[in-house]
Each structure stands twice: as C-alpha cells, then as structure tokens.
Protein backbone atom coordinates (compact mmCIF):
# COMPACT_ATOMS: atom_id res chain seq x y z
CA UNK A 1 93.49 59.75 -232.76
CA UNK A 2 96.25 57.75 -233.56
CA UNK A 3 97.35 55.53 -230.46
CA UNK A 4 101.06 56.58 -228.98
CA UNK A 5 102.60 53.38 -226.84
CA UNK A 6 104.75 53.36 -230.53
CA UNK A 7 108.09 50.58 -229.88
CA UNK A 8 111.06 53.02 -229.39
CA UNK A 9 114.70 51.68 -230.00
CA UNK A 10 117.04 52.04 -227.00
CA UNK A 11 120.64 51.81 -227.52
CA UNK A 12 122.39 49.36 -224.87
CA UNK A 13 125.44 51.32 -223.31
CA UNK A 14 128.37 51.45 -224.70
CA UNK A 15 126.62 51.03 -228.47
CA UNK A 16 127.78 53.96 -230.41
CA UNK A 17 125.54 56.17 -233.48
CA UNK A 18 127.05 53.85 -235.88
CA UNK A 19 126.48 50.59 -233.85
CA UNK A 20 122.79 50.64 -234.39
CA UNK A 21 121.82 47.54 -236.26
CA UNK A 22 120.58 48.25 -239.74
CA UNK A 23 117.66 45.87 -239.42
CA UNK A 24 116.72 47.83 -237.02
CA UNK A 25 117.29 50.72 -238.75
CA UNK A 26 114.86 49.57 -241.40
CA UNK A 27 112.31 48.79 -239.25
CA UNK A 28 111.88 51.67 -237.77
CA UNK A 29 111.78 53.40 -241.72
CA UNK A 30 108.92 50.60 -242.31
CA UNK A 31 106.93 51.31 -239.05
CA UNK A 32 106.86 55.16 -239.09
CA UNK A 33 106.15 55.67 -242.46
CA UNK A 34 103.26 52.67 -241.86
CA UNK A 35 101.83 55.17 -238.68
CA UNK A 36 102.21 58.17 -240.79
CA UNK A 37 100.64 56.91 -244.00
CA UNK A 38 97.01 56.73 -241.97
CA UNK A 39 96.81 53.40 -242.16
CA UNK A 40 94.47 52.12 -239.07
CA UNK A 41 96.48 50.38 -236.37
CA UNK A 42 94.14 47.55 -236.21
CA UNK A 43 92.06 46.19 -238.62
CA UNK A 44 89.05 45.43 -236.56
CA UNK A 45 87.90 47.12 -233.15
CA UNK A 46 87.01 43.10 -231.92
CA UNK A 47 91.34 42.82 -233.21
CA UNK A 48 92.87 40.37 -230.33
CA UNK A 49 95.47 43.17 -229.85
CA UNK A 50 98.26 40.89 -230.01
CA UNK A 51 100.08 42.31 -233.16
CA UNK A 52 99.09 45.73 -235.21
CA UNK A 53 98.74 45.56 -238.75
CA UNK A 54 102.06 47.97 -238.59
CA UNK A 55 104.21 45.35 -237.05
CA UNK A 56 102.67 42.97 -239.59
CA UNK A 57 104.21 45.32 -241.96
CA UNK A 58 107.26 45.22 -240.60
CA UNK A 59 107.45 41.66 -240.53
CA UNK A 60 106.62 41.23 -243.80
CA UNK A 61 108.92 43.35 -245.14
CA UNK A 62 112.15 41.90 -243.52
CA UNK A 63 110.38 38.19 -244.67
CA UNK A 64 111.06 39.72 -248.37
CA UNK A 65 114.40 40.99 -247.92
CA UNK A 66 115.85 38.41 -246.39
CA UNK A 67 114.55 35.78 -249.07
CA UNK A 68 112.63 33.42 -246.83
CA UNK A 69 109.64 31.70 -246.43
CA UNK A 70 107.16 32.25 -243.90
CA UNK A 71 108.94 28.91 -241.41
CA UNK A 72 112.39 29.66 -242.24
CA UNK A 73 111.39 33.46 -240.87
CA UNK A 74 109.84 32.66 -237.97
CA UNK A 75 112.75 30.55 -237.18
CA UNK A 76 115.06 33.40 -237.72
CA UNK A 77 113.06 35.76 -235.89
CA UNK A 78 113.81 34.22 -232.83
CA UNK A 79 116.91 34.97 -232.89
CA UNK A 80 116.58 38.60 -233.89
CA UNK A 81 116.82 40.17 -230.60
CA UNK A 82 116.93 43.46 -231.62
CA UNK A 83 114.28 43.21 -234.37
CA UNK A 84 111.92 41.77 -231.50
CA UNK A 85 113.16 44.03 -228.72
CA UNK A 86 112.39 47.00 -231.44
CA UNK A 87 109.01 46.12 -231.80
CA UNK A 88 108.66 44.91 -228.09
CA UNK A 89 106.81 41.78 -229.49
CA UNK A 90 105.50 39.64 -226.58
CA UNK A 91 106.03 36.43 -228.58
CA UNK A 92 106.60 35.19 -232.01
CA UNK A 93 103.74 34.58 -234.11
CA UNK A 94 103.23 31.64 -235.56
CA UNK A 95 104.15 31.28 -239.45
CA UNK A 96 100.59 31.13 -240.31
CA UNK A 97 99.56 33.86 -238.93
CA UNK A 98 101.98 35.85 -240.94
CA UNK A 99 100.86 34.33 -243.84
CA UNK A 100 97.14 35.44 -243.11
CA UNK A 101 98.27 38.80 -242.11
CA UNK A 102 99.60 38.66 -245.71
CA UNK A 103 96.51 38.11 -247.61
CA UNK A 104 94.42 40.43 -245.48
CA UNK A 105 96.85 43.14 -245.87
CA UNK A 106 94.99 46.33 -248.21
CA UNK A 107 97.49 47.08 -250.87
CA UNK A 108 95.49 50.58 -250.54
CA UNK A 109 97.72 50.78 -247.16
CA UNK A 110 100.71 49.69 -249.12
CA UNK A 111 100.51 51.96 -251.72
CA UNK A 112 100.34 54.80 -249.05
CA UNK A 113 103.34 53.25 -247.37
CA UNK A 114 105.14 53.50 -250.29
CA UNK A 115 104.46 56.77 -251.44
CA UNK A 116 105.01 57.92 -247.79
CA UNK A 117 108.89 57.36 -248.13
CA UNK A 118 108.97 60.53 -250.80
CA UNK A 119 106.99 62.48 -248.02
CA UNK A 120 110.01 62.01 -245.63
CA UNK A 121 112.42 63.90 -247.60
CA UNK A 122 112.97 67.45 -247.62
CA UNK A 123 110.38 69.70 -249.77
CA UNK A 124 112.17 70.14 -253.45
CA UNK A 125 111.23 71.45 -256.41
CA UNK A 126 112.20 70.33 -260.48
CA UNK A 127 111.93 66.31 -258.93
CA UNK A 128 112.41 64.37 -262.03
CA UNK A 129 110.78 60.76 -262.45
CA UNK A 130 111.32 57.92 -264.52
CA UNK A 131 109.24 55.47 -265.57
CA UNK A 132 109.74 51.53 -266.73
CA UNK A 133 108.59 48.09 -266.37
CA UNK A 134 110.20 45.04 -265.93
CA UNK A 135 108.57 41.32 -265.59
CA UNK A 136 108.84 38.79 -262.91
CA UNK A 137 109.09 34.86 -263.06
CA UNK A 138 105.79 33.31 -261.57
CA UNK A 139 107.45 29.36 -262.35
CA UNK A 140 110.05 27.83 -260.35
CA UNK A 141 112.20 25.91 -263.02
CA UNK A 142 115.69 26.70 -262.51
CA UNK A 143 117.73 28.21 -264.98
CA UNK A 144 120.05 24.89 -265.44
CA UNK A 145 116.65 23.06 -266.44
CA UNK A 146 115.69 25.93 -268.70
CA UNK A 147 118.75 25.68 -270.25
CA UNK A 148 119.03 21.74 -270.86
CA UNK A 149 115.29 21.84 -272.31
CA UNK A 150 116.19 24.66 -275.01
CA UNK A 151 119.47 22.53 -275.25
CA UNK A 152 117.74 19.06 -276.49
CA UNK A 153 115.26 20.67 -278.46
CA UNK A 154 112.50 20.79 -276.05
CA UNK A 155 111.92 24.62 -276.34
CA UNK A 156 108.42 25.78 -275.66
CA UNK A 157 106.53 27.17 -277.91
CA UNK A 158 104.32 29.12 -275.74
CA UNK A 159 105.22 31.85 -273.96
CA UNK A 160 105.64 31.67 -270.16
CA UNK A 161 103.15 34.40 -268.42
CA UNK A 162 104.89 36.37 -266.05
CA UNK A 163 104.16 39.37 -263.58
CA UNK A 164 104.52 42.69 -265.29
CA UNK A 165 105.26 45.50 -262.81
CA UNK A 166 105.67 49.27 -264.33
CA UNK A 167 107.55 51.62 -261.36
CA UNK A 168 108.06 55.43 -261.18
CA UNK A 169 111.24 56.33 -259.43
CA UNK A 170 112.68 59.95 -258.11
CA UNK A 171 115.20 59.77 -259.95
CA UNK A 172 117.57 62.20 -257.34
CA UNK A 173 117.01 59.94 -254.39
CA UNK A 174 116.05 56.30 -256.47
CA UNK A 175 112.96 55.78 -254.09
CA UNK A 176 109.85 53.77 -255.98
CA UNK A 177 106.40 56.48 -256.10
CA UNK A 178 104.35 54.65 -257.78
CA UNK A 179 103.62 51.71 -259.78
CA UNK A 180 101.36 49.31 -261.23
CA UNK A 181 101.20 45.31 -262.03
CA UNK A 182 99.37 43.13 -264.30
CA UNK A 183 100.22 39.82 -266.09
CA UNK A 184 102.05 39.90 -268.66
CA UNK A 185 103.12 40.11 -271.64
CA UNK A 186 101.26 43.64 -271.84
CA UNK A 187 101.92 46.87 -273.68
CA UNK A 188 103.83 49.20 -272.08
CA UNK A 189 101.55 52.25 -272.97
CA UNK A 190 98.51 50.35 -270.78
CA UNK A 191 100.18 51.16 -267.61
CA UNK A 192 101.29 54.82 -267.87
CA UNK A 193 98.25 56.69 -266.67
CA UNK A 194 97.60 54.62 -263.97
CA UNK A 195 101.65 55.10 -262.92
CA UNK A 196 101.51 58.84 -263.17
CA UNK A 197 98.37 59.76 -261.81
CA UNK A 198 99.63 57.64 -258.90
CA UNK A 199 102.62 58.95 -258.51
CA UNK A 200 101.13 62.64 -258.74
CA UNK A 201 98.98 61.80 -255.78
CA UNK A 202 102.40 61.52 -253.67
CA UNK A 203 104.08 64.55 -255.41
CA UNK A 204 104.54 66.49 -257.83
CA UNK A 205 107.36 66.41 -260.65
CA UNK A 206 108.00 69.04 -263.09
CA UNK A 207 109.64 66.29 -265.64
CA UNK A 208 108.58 62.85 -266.34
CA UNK A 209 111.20 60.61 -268.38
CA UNK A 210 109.99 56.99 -269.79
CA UNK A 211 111.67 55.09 -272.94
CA UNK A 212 109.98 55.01 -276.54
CA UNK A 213 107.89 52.27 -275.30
CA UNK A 214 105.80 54.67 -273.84
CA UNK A 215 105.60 57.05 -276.97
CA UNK A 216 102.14 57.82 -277.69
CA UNK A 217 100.55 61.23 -277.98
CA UNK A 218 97.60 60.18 -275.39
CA UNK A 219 100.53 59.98 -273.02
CA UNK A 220 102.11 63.40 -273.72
CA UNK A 221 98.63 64.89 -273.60
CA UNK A 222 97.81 63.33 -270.02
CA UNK A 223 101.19 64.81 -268.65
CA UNK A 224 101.61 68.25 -270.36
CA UNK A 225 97.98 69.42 -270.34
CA UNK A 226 96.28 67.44 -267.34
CA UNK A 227 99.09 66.86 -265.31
CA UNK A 228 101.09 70.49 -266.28
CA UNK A 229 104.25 68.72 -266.27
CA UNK A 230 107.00 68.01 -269.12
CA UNK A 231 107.18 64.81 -270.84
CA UNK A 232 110.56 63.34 -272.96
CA UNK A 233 109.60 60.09 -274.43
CA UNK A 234 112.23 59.44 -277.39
CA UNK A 235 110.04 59.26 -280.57
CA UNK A 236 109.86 55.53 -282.37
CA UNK A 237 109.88 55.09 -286.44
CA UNK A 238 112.58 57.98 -286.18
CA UNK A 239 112.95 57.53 -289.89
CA UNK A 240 109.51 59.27 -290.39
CA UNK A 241 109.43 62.60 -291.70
CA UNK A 242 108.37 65.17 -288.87
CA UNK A 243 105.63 66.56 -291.15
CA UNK A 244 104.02 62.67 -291.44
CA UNK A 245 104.25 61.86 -287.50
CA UNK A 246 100.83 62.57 -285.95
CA UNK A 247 100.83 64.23 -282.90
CA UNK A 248 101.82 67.86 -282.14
CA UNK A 249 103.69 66.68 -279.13
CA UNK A 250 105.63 63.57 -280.71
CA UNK A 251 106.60 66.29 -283.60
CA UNK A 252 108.05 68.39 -280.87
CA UNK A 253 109.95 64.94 -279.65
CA UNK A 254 111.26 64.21 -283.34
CA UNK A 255 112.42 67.98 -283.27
CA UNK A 256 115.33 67.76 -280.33
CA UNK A 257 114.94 66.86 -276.33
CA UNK A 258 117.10 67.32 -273.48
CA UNK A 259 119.11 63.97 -273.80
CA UNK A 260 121.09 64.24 -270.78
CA UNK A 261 118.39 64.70 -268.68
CA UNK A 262 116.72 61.65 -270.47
CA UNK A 263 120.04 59.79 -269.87
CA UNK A 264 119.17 59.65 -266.18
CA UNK A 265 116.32 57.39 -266.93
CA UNK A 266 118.52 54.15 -266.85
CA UNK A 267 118.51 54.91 -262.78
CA UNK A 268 115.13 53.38 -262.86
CA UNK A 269 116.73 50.11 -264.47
CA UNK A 270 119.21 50.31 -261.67
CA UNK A 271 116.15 50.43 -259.14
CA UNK A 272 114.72 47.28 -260.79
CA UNK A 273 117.67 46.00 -260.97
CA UNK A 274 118.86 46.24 -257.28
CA UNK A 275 114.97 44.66 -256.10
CA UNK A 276 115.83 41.57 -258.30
CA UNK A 277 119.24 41.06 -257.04
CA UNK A 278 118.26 41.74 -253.44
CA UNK A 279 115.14 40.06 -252.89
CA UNK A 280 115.01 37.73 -256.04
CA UNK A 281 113.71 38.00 -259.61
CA UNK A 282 111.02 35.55 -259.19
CA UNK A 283 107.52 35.34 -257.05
CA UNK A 284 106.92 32.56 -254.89
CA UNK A 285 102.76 33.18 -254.29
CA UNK A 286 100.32 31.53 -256.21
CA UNK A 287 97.22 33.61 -256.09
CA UNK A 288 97.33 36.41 -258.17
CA UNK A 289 96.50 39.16 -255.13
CA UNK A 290 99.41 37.13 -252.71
CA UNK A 291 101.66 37.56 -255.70
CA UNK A 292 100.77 41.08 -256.08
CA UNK A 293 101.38 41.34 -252.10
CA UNK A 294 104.61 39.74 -252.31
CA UNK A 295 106.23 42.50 -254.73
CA UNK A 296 104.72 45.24 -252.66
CA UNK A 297 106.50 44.26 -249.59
CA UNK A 298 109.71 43.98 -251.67
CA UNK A 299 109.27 47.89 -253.01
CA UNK A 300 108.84 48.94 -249.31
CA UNK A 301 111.93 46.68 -248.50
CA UNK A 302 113.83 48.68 -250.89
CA UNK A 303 112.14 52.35 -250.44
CA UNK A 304 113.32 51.60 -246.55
CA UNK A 305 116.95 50.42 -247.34
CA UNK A 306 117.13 53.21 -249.53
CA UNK A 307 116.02 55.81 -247.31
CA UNK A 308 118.38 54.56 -244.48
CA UNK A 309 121.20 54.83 -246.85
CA UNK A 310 120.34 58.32 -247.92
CA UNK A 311 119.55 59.15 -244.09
CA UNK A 312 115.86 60.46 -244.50
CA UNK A 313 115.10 59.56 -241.06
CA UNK A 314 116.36 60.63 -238.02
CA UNK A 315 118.09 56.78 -237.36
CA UNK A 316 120.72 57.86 -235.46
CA UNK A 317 119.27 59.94 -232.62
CA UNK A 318 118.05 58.28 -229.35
CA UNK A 319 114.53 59.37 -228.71
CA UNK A 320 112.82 59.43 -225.00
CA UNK A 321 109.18 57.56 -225.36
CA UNK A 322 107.43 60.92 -224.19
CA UNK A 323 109.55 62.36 -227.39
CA UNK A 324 108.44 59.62 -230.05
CA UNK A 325 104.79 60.51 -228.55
CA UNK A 326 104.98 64.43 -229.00
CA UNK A 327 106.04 63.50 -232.57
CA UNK A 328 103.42 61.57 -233.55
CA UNK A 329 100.09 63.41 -231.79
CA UNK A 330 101.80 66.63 -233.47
C-alpha cells in the first residue's frame, strides 16, 4: 500500500491557473509519475524518514535542468519557496546528501519513471517511434582550448571516449521511451534491441523509424516478426542491385518506403537536440554509473517539461489533500 500524506500544491489567493510557477509545475510531473511508476517510497524500512527517494527525484531532476552543481543547488534551493513549500520539505538537505541520494538511486526506478510519462497520455493507437543516438563529452576542455590545440598543430591523435546514449522518442508528443548508454565510439546496430524491447515494455508502436545506421536484417527481423510491428530503416550501399542485397526485409527497403513518414524521424534529433541545449552537452560525473545517473535525470527533466507543455497532467486544477489521496489508493 502505497503511503498517501503526498505534498499537494496550494495556490496563494489571488494566484490565477496561469500563475502557477512552472517549477512547480514540473515537480509535480516528476513526483507523480515517481509514485505511480512503483517505485518504493523509501529505500530501507530502518530509512530516517527525513526525505523519500521521490523527493530525491525531484531534486535531482531540477539540479540537472538548472545546470548546477550539487552547492550551487542547495544554495538556490533556499530560495525556492515554492519548490520547498511543494514538497513541504522540513529543511534543506545538505549537498552531500544529494549527492549520495544520487549514487544510490536504481536506474531500474528511473527507467520506470521515464517510461511512466508515455503512460500519462491518453490511450492511442498507430504511435510512431524514432530511434537515434547521439554522444556526450565526458572531458571538460573548453571549446576555445580545443580550438587553439588543433590550431598550433597539437591535434590528438587519439580519439576522445565519450558517452554514447541511443533514445526512442514518440514521435507525436517528443517524450523519450526508452534508451540505452554505453561508451563510445560504438556501432549503432549494438544498441537497437535493447532500445526497442525497452521501449515495448512501456507501449506499443505499430511503426518504428531509425536512420541507415541501424540497417541490418537482424533488426528488421526483431521488429516485424518478434515485436509484430513495421520497421523503415533506409537501406545503405543503395547502389547494390536488389537481387544481390541479402535480406528479404532490406530487399523490401531497397524496393520503396513511406518517406514522409520516415521524414518525421529528424524529431528525435530535435529531442537530443533540445536536452543538450537545455541541460548541457557534456557530463560532469566521473564514475561511469554517476555519469549514467546524471543523463537519466536530464531525460526525466525533459519528459517533465515536455509533458507540462503538452498539458498531460492535470497542472492547472487545485486539488483538496483528501482528493490527491482518493487518486492515488484508486
């Protein structure tokens, strides 16, 4: 039974529908779908009680979108009224306990969480998802440095490793399903089953859309027969005769697809795109499961911006505390 004293956010008079702070706003998209997705309120039954693992959540999410580290949030946290008055925190924790909250944190959970944000929507059928990766910086150089070291001849001749993140996106709302990370450089085509079986766990698409990087007949076969969905993956070496490409599926590729429906696939680029320019293109962890941490919070950051922008949850509407109970027993 899940407990129900849940923080409920109380317009002050005179605040109108469209008043409401959109911090707030996205922590209350963080903390419901963090209740809903099963995840255990605390993480041991000898817990202090203090703080839940879903205001951890919380907290770590609005660390990640708005760019800080863990002493320059705690500092602004105390001056987030309404954040704190939201989640009706007795005091604010220290900034190491935030960062040990971070480490402990299952990415199980936060998998859940983020899949959860599809589960708020209404129930449609012919969803559509796209699939790409994209890499982030794990060094700190700045670009100017970068720059002045290619500049005087200085370039290196080893490539930089990097963190290699692949993402499936609903492409009709742009919310992140699934994903997977590893360090890269990596093929493309090692990620893909992991991303769809993922994201078919949290729903199910009739039409999957990824870029020729992902063209390989062990992919179409994984979608179209064990999945039952549709695959368009543009074919590569399109200079090959149809008759010498292997695969009965890539043949059918080389043959014609649905372009503009493949079209929509640079959405997920936009998705990428808006994660790096919102919350940075680089990590700032050092162990490899912090850093993996770190970009999880950052897809729930977004998945919650998103879904307040496309109104998934009921934002707007004041809710009595014997209401926001009903709800969640239910």
């Amino acid at each position: 039974m899940i407990e129900t004293n849940h923080p409920v956010w109380v317009e002050p008079e005179g605040m109108g529908m469209s008043t409401t702070p959109k911090y707030v706003k996205i922590a209350k998209a963080v903390y419901v779908c963090s209740v809903r997705s099963g995840m255990p309120r605390y993480r041991s039954k000898y817990s202090k009680k203090i703080f839940d693992q879903w205001i951890w959540v919380v907290l770590l999410v609005l660390r990640q979108y708005e760019r800080k580290d863990y002493r320059d949030f705690v500092d602004w946290l105390e001056i987030a009224i309404p954040i704190t008055e939201y989640l009706e925190l007795k005091r604010i924790p220290h900034y190491t306990s935030l960062q040990k909250a971070s480490t402990r944190m299952d990415s199980i959970w936060l998998r859940r969480i983020i899949a959860r944000f599809i589960r708020e929507r209404d129930s449609e059928e012919n969803r559509i998802v796209g699939i790409d990766s994209t890499g982030y910086r794990l060094d700190h150089a700045s670009r100017y440095y970068e720059t002045r070291l290619n500049y005087k001849g200085n370039k290196r001749k080893l490539r930089r490793r990097y963190l290699k993140s692949t993402i499936s996106v609903d492409l009709d709302k742009q919310i992140i399903v699934g994903y997977k990370q590893r360090r890269g450089p990596a093929n493309d085509c090692l990620d893909f089953p992991n991303v769809v079986k993922n994201t078919h766990r949290a729903m199910h698409a009739s039409v999957y859309i990824a870029d020729k990087g992902y063209d390989s007949e062990k992919n179409h076969k994984l979608v179209r027969d064990t999945i039952g969905a549709h695959l368009i993956i543009p074919p590569r070496n399109i200079g090959v005769p149809i008759h010498r490409t292997k695969g009965r599926y890539r043949k059918e590729m080389k043959k014609g697809y649905d372009k503009d429906a493949y079209n929509n696939r640079a959405k997920v680029e936009t998705v990428n795109s808006v994660v790096k320019r919102k919350m940075g293109d680089n990590i700032n962890s050092k162990k490899v499961s912090t850093q993996n941490r770190e970009l999880e919070f950052r897809y729930i950051a977004y998945n919650a911006r998103r879904s307040v922008q496309n109104n998934l949850f009921l934002l707007y509407v004041r809710m009595s505390t014997e209401q926001f109970k009903t709800i969640f027993c239910s």
